[in-house]
N, C-alpha and C. Protein backbone atom coordinates (compact mmCIF):
# COMPACT_ATOMS: atom_id res chain seq x y z
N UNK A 1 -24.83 16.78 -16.73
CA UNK A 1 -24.71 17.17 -15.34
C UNK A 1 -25.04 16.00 -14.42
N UNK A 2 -25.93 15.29 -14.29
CA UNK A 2 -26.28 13.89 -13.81
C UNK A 2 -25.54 13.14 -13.72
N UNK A 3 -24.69 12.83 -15.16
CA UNK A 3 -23.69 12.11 -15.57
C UNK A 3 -22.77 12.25 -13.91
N UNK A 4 -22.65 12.91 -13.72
CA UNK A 4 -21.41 13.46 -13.10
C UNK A 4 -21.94 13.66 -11.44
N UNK A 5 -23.03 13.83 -10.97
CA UNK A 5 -23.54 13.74 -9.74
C UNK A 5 -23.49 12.96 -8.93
N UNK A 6 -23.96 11.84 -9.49
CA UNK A 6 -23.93 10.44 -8.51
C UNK A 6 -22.64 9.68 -8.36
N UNK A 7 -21.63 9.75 -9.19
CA UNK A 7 -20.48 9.50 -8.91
C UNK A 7 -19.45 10.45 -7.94
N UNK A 8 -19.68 11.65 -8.07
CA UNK A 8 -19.60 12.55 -7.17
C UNK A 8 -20.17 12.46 -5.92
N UNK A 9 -21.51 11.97 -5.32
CA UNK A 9 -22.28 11.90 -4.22
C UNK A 9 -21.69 10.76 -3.90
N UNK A 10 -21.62 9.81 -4.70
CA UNK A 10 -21.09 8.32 -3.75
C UNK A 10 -19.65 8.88 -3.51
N UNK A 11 -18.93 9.55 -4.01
CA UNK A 11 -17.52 10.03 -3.42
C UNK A 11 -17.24 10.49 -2.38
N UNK A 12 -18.14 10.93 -2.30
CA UNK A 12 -18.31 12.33 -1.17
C UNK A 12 -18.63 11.27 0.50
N UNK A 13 -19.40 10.55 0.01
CA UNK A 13 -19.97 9.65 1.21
C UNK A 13 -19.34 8.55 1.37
N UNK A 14 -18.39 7.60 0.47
CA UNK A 14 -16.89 7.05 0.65
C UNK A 14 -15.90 8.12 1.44
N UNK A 15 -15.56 9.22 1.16
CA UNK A 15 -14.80 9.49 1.99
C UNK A 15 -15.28 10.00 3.20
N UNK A 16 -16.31 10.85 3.18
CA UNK A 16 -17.17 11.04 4.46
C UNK A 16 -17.29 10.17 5.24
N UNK A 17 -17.78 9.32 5.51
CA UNK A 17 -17.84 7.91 6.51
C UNK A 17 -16.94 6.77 6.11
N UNK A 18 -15.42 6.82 5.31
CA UNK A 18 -14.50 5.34 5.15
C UNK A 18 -14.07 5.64 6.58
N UNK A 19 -13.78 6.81 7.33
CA UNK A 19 -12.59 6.75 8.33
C UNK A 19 -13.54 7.74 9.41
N UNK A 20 -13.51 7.28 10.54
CA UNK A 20 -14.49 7.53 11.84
C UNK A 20 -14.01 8.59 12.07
N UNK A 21 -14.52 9.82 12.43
CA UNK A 21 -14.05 11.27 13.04
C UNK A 21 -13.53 11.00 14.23
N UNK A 22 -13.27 9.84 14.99
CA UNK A 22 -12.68 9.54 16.68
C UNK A 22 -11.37 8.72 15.94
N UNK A 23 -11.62 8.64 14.76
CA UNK A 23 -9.91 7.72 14.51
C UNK A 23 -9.05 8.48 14.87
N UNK A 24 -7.61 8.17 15.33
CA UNK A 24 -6.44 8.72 15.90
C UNK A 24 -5.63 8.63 14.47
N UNK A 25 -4.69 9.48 14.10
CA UNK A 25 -3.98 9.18 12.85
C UNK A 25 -2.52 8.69 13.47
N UNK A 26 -2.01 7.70 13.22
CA UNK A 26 -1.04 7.04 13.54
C UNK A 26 0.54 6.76 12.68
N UNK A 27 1.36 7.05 13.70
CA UNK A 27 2.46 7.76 12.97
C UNK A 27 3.29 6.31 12.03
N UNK A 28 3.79 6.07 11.38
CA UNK A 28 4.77 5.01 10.83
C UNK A 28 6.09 5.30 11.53
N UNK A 29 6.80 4.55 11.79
CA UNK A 29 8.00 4.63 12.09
C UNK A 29 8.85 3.84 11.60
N UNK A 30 10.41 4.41 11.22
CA UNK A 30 11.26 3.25 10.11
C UNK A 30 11.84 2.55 11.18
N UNK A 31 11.74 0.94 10.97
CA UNK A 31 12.44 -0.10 11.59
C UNK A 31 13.07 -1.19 10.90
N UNK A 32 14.04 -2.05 11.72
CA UNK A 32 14.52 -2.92 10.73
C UNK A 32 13.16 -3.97 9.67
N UNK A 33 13.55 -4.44 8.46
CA UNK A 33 12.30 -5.71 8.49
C UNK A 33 12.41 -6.63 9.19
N UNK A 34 13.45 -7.01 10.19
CA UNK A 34 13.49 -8.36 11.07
C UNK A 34 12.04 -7.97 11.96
N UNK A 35 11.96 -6.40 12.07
CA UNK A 35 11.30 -6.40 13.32
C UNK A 35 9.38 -6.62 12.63
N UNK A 36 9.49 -6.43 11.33
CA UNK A 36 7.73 -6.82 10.86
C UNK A 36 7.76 -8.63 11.07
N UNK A 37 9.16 -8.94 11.02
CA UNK A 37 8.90 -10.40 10.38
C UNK A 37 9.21 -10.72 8.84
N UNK A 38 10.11 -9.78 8.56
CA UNK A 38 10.33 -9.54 7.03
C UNK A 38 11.63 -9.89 6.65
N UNK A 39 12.23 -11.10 5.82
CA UNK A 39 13.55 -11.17 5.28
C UNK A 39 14.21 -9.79 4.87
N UNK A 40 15.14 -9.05 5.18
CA UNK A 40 16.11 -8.43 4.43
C UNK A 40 16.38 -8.91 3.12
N UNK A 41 16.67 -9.71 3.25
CA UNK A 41 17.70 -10.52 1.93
C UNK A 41 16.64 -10.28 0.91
N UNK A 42 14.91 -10.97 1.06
CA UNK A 42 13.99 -11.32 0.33
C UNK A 42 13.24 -9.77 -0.40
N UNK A 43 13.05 -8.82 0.84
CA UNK A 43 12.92 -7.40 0.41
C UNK A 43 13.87 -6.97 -0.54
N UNK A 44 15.40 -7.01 -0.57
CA UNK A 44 16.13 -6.61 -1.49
C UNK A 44 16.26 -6.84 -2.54
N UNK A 45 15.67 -8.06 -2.93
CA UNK A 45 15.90 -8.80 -3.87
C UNK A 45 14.47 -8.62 -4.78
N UNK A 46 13.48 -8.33 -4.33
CA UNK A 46 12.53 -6.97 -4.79
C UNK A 46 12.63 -5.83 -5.07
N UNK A 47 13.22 -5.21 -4.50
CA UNK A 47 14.02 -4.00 -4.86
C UNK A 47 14.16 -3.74 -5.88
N UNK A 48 15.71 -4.99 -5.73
CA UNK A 48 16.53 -4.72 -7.35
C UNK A 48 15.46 -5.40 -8.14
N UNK A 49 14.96 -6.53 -8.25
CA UNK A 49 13.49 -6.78 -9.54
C UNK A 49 13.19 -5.63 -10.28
N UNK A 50 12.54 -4.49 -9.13
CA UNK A 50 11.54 -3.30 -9.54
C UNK A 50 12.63 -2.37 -9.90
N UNK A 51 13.64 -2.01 -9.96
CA UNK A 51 14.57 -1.20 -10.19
C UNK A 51 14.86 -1.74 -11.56
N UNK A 52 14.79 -2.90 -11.77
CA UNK A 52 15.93 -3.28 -13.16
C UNK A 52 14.53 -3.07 -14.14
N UNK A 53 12.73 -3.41 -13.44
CA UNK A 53 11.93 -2.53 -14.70
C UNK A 53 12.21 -1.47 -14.77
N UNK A 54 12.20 -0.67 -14.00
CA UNK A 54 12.43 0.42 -14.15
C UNK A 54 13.10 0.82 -15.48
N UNK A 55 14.44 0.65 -15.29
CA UNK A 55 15.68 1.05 -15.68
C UNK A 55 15.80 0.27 -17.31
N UNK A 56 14.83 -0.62 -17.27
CA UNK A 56 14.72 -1.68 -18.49
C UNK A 56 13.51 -0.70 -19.67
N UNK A 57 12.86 0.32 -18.52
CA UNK A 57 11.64 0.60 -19.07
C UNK A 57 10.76 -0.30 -19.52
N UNK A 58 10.89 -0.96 -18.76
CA UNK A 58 9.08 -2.03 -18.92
C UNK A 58 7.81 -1.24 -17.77
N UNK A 59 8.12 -0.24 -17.01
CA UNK A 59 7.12 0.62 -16.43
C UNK A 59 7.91 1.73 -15.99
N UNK A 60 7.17 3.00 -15.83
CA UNK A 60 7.50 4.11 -15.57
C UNK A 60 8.22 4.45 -14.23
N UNK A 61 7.57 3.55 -13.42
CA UNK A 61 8.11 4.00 -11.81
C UNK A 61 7.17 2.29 -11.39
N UNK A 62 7.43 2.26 -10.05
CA UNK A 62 6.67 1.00 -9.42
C UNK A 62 7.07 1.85 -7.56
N UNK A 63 5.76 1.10 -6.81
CA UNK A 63 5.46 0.67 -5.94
C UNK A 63 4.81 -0.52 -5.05
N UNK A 64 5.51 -0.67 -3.97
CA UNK A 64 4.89 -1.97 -3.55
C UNK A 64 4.26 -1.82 -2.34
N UNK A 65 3.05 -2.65 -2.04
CA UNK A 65 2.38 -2.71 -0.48
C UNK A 65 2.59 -4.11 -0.34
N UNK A 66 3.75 -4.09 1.11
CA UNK A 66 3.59 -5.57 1.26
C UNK A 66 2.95 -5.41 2.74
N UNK A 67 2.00 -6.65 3.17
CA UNK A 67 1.02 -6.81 4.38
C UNK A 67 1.13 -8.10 4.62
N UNK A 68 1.19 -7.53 5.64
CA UNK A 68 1.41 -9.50 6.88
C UNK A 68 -0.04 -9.54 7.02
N UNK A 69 -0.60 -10.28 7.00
CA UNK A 69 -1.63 -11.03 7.53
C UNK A 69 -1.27 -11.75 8.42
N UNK A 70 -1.73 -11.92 9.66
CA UNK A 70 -1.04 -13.29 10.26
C UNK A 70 -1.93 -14.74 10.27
N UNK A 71 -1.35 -15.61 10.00
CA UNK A 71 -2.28 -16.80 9.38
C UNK A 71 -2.69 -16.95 8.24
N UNK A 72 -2.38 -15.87 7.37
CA UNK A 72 -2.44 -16.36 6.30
C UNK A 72 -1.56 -16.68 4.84
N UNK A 73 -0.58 -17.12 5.45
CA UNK A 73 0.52 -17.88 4.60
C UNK A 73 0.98 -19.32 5.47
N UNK A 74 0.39 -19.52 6.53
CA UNK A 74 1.03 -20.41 7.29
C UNK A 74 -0.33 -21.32 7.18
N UNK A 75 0.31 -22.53 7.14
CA UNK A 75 -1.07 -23.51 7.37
C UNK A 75 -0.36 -24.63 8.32
């Protein structure tokens, strides 16, 4: 039972206080990638990558998070 408490309590208090009760939840909206700053060409070509594992079965399914940082690819 212990076993199982404190991993549970720190859960509880990760999600309890990760995100402020005054946060606003904010909607996504679909736009071109020109407009993140994002190649078309370069996104697609990811795409098909993760599609041909797929389809190759080298993994079950895939997802990607891609994030701009700004400043940090540029020097």
């Amino acid at each position: 039972m212990n076993r199982y408490l404190i991993p549970l309590i720190i859960l509880f208090a990760f999600i309890a206080f990760a995100t402020p009760a005054h946060a606003q939840s904010k909607v996504l909206m679909e736009a071109p990638p020109a407009a993140g700053g994002f190649s078309a060409a370069r996104l697609a070509r990811l795409d098909s990558g993760m599609n041909a594992w797929v389809q190759q079965k080298w993994v079950n399914g895939s997802a990607v998070l891609i994030v701009d940082i700004p400043g940090m690819l540029t020097t």
